[in-house]
C-alpha atoms as a PDB file:
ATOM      1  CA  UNK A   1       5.436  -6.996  13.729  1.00  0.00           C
ATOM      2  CA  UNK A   2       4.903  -3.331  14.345  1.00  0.00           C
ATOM      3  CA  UNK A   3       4.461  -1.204  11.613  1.00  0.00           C
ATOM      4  CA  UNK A   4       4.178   1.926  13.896  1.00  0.00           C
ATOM      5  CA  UNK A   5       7.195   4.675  12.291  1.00  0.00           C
ATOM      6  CA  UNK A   6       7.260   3.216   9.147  1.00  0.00           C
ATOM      7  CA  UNK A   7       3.442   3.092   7.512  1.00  0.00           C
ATOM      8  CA  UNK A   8       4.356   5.107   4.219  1.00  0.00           C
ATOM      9  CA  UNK A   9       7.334   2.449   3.423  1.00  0.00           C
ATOM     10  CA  UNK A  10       4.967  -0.813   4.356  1.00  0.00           C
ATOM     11  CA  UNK A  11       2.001   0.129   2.384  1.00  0.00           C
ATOM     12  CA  UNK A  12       4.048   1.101  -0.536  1.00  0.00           C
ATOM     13  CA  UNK A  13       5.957  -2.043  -0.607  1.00  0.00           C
ATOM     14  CA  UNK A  14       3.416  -4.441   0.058  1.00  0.00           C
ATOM     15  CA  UNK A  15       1.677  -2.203  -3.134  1.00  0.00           C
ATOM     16  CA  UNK A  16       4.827  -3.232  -5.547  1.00  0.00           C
ATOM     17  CA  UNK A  17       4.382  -7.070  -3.914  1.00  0.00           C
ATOM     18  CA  UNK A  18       0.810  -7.000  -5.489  1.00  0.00           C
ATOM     19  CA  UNK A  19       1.650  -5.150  -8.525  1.00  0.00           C
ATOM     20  CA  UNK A  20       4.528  -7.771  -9.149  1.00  0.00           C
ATOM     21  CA  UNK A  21       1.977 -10.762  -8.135  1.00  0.00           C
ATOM     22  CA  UNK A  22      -0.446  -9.970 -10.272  1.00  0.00           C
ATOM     23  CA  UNK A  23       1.141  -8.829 -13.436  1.00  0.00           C
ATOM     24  CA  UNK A  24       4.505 -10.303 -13.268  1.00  0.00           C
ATOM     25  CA  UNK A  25       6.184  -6.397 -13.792  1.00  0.00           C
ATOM     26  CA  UNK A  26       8.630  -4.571 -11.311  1.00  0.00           C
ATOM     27  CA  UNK A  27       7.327  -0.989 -10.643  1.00  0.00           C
ATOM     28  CA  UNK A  28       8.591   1.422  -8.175  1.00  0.00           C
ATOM     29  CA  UNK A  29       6.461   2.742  -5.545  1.00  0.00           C
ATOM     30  CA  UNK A  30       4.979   4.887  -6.961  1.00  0.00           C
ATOM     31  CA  UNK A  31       3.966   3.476  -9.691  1.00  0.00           C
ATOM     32  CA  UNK A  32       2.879   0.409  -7.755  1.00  0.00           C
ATOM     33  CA  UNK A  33       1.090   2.615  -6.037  1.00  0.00           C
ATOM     34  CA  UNK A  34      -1.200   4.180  -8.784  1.00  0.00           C
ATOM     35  CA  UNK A  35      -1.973   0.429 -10.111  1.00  0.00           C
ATOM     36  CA  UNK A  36      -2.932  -0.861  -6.688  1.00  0.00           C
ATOM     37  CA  UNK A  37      -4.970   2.012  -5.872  1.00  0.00           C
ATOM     38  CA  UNK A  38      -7.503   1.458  -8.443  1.00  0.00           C
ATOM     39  CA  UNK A  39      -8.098  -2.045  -7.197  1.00  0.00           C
ATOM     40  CA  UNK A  40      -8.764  -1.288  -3.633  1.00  0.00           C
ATOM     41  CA  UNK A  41     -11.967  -0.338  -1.673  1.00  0.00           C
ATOM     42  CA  UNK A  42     -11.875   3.629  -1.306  1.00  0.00           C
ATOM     43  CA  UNK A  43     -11.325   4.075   1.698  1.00  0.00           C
ATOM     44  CA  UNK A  44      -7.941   2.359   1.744  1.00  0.00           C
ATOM     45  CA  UNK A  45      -7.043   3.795  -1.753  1.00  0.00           C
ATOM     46  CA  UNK A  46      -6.924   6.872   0.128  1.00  0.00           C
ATOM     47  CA  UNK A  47      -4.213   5.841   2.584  1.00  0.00           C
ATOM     48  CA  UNK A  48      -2.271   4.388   0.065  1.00  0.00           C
ATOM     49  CA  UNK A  49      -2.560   7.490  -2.464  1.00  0.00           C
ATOM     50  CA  UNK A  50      -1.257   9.527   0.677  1.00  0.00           C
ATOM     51  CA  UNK A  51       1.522   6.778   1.168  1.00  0.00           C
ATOM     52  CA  UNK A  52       2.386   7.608  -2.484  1.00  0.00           C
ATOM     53  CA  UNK A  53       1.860  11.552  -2.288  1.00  0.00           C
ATOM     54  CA  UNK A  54       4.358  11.544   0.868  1.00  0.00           C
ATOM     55  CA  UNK A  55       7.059   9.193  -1.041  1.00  0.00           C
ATOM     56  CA  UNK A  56       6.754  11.753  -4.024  1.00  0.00           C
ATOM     57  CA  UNK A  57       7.303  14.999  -1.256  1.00  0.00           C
ATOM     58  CA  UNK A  58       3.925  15.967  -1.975  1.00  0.00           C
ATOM     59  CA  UNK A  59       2.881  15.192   0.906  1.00  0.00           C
ATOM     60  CA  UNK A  60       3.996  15.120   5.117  1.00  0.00           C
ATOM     61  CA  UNK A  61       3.394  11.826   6.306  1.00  0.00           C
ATOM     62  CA  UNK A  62       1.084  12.314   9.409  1.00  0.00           C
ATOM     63  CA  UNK A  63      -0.116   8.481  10.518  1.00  0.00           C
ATOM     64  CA  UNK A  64      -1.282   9.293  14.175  1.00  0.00           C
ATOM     65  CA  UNK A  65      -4.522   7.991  15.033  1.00  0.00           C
ATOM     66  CA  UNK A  66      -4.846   5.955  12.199  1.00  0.00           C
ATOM     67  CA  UNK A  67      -3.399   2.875  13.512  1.00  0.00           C
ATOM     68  CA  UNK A  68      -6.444   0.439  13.107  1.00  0.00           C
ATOM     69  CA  UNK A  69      -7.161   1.496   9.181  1.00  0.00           C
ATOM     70  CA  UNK A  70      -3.398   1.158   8.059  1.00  0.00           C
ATOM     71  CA  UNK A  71      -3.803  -2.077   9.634  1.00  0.00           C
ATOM     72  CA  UNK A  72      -6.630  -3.150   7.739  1.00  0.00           C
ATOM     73  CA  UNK A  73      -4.961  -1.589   4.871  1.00  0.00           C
ATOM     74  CA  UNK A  74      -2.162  -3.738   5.141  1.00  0.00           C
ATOM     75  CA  UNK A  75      -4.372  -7.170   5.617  1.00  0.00           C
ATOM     76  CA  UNK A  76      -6.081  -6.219   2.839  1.00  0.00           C
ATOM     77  CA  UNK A  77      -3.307  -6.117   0.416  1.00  0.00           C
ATOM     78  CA  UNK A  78      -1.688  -9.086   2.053  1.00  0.00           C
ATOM     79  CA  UNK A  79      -5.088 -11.235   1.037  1.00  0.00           C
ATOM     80  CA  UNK A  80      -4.309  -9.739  -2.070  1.00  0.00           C
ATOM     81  CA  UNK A  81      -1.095 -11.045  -2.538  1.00  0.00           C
ATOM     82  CA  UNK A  82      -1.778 -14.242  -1.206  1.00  0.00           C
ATOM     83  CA  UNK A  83      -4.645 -14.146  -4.082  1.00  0.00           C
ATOM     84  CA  UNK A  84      -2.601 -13.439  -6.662  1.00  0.00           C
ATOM     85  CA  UNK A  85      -0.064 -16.080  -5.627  1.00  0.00           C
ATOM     86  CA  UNK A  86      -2.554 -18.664  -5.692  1.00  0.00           C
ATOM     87  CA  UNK A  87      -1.513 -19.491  -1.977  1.00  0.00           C
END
């Protein structure tokens, strides 16, 4: 599955999967956002604080040549998820 177009919109929602996981609430994505980033190694927490700045219009979403760390972004939180679901 590519997520190549639409990076801002998969991090973010794979942020309120792991917010919802873990603590059983609904948050938007924003929101989800500034939980998950606290819980993630810093150099993701940046992409997904830029993820959340872009959603909020604070930010233009510019993901060209960073392919390989959105991906690891997104593995990351999956793992996370997966943790939190016990699966």
């Amino acid at each position: 599955t590519s997520i190549k177009g639409d990076e801002r919109n998969v991090i973010l929602t794979l942020a309120r999967m792991w917010v919802t996981a873990s603590t059983g609430e609904i948050r938007s994505k924003d929101l989800a956002a500034e939980w998950a980033i606290p819980q993630l190694p810093f150099e993701y927490a940046i992409l997904l604080d830029k993820a959340s700045k872009a959603y909020l219009g604070e930010y233009i979403d510019k993901w060209k040549g960073m392919e390989s760390e959105v991906t690891e972004l997104v593995n990351y939180m999956k793992k996370s998820i997966e943790s939190s679901l016990n699966l």
